[in-house]
N, C-alpha and C. Protein backbone atom coordinates (compact mmCIF):
# COMPACT_ATOMS: atom_id res chain seq x y z
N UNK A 1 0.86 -1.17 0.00
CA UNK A 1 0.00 0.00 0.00
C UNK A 1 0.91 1.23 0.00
N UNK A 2 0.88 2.05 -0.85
CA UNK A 2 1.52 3.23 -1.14
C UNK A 2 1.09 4.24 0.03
N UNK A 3 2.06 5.62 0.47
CA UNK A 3 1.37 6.92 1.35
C UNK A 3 0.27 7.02 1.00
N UNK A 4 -0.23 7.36 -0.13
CA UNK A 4 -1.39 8.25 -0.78
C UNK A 4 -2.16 7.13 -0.26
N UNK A 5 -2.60 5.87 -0.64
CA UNK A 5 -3.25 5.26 -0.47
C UNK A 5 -4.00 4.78 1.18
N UNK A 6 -2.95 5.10 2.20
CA UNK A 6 -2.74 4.74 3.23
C UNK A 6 -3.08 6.18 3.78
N UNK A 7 -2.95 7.58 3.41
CA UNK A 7 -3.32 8.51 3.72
C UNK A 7 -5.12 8.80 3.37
N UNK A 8 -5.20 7.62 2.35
CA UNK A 8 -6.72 7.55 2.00
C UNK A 8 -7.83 7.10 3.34
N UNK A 9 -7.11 6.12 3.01
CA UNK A 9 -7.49 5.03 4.66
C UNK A 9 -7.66 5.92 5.81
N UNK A 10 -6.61 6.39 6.18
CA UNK A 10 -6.96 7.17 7.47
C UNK A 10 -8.29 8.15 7.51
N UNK A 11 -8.02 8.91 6.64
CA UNK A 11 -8.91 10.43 5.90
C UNK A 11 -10.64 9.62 5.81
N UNK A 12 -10.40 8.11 5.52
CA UNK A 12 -12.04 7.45 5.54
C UNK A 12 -12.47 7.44 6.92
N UNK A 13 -11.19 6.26 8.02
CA UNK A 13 -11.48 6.12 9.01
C UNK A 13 -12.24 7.18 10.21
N UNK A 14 -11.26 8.55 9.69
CA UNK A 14 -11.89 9.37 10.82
C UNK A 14 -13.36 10.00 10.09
N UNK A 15 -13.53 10.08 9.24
CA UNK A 15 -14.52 10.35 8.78
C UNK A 15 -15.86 9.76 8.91
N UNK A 16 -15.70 8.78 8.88
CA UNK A 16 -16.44 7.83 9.46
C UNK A 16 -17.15 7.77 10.47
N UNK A 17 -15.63 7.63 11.58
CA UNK A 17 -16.19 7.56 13.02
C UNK A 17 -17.26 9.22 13.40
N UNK A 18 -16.96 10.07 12.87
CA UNK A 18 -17.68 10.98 13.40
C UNK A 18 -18.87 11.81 11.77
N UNK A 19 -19.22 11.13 11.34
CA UNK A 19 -20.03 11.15 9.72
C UNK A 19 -21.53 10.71 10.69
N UNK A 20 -22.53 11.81 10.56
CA UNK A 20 -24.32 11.54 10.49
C UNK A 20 -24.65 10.57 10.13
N UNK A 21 -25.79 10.12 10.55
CA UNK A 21 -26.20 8.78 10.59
C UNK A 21 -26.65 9.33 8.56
N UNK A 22 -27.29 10.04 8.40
CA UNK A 22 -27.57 10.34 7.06
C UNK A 22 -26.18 9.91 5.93
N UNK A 23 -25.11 10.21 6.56
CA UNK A 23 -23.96 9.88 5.54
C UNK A 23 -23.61 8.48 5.85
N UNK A 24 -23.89 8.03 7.08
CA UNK A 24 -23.53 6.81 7.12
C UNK A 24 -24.03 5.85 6.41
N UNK A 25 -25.41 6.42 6.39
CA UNK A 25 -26.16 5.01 5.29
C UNK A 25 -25.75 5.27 3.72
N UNK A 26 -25.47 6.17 3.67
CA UNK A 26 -25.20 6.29 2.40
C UNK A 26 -23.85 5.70 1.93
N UNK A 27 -22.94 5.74 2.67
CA UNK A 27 -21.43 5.16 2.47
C UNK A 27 -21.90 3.51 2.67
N UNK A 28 -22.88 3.09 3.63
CA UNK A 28 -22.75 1.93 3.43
C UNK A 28 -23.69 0.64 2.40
N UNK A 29 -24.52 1.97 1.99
CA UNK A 29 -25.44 1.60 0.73
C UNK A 29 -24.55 1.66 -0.46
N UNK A 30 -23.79 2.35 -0.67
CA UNK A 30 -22.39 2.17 -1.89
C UNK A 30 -21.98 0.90 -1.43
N UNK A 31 -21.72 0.80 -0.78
CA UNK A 31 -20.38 -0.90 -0.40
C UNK A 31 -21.07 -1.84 0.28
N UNK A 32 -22.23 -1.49 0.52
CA UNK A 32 -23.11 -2.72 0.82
C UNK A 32 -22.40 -4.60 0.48
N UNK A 33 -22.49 -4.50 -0.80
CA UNK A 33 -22.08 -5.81 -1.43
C UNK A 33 -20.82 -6.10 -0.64
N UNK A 34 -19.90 -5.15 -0.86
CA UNK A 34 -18.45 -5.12 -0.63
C UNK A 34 -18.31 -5.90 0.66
N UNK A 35 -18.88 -5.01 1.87
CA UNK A 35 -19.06 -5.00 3.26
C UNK A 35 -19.43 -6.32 3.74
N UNK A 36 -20.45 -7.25 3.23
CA UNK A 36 -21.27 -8.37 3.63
C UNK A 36 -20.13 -9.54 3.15
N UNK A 37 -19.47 -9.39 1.71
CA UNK A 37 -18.79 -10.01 1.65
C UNK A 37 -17.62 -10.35 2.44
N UNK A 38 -17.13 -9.17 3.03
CA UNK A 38 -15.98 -9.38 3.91
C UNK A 38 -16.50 -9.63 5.16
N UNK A 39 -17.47 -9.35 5.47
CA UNK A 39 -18.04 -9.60 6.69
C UNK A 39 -17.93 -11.48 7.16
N UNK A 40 -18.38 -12.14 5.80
CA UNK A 40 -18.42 -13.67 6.16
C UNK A 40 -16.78 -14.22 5.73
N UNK A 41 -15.85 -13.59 6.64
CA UNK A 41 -14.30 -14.09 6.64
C UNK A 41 -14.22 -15.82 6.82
N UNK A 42 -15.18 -16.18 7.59
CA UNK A 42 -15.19 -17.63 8.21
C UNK A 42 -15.30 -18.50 6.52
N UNK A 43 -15.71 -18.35 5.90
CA UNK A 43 -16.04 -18.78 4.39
C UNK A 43 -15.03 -18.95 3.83
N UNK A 44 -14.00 -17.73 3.79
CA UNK A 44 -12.21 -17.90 3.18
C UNK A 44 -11.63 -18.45 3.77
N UNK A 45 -11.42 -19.88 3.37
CA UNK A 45 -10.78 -21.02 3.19
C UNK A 45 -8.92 -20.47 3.69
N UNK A 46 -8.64 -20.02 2.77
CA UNK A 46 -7.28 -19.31 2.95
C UNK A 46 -7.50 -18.32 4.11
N UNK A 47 -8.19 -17.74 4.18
CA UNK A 47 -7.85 -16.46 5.37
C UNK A 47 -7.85 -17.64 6.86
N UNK A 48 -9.02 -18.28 6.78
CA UNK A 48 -9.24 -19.65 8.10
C UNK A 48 -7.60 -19.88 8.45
N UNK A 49 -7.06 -20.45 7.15
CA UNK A 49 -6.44 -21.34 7.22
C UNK A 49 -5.06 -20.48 7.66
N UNK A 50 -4.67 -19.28 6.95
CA UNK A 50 -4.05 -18.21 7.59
C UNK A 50 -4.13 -18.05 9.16
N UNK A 51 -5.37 -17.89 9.85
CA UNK A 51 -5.27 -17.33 11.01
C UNK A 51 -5.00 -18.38 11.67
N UNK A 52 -5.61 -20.05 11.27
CA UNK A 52 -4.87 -21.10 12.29
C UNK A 52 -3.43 -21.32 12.33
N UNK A 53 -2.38 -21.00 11.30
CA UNK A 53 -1.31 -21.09 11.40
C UNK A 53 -0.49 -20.44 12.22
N UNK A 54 -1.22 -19.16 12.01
CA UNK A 54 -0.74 -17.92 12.79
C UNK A 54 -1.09 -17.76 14.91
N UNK A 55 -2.20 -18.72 15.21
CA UNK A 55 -2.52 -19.14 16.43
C UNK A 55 -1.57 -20.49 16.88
N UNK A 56 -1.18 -21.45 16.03
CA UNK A 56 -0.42 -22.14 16.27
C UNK A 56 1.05 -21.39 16.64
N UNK A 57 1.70 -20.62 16.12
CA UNK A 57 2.72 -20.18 15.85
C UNK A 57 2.94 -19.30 17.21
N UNK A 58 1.91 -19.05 17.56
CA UNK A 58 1.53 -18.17 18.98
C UNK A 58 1.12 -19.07 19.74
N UNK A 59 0.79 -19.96 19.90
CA UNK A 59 0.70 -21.39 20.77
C UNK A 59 2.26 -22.08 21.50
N UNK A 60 2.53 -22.10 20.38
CA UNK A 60 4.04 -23.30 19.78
C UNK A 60 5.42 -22.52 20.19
N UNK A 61 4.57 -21.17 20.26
CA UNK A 61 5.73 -20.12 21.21
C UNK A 61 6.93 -19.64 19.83
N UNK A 62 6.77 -19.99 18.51
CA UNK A 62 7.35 -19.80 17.57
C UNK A 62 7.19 -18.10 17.42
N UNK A 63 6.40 -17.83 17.17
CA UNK A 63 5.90 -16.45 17.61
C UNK A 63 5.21 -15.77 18.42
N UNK A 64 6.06 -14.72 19.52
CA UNK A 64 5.72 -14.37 20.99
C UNK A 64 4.66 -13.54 20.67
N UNK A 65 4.47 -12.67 19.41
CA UNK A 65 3.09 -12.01 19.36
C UNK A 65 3.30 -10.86 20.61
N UNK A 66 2.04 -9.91 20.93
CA UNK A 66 2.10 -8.37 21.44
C UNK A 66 1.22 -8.53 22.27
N UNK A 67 1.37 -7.96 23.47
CA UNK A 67 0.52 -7.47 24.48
C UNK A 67 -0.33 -6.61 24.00
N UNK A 68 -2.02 -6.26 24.62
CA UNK A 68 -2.26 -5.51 24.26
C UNK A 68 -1.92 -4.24 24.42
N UNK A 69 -1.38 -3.83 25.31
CA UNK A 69 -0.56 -2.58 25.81
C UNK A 69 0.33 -2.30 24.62
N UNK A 70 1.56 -3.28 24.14
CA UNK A 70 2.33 -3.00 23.66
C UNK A 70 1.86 -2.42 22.06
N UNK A 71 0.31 -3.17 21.69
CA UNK A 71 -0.15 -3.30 20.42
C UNK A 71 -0.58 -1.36 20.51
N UNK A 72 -1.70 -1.17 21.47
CA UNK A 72 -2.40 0.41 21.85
C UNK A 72 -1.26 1.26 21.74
N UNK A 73 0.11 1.15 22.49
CA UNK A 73 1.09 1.77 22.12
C UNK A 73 1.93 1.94 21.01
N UNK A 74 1.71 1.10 19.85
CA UNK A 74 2.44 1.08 18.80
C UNK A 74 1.26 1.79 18.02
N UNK A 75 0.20 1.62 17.98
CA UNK A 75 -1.18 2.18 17.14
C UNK A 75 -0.88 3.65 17.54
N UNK A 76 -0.64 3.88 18.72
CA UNK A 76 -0.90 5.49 19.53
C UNK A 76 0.42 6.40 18.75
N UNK A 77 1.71 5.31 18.55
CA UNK A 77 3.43 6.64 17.84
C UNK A 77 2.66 6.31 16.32
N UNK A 78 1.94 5.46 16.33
CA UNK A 78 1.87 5.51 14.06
C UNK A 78 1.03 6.35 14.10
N UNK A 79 -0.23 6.73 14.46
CA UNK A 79 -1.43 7.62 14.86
C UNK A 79 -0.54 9.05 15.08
N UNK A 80 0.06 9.05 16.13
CA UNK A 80 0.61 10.58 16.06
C UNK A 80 1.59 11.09 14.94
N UNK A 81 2.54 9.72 14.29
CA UNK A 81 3.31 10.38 13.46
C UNK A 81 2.65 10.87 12.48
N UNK A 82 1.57 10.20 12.00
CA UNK A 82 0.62 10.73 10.96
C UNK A 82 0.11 11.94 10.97
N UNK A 83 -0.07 12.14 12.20
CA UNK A 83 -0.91 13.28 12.30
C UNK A 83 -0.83 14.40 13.41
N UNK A 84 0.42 13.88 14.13
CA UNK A 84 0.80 14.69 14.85
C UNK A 84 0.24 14.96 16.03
């Protein structure tokens, strides 16, 4: 994912969270289809099969994986570098 693209993302996210219920239906009447589809993740075969590897691997101690502290704190310096 390129800046621009990733600067897109953000610019939706906050928009979003604080967007009228009037705009809300409307953003989600555009992507309706989109939305439902990703919604049933349990269906992708590959994504399943992705996340059991990835719980094993965090099981099996192969990968120690993040506290949530450590995760809120890494979200909180990318969040500010962005945006200060």
């Amino acid at each position: 994912m390129n800046n621009t693209n990733l600067t897109i993302r953000h610019k939706l996210y906050d928009f979003i969270r604080v967007a009228d219920d009037k705009k809300l239906n409307a953003i989600y009447n555009l992507l309706e289809n989109e939305i439902e589809q990703t919604a049933e993740w349990w269906k992708d075969k590959g994504f399943v099969d992705e996340l059991g590897h990835r719980y094993k691997a965090l099981e099996n101690g192969t990968d120690k994986g993040f506290t949530s502290e450590e995760l809120k704190s890494s979200v909180s310096k990318l969040r500010k570098k962005r945006y200060g």
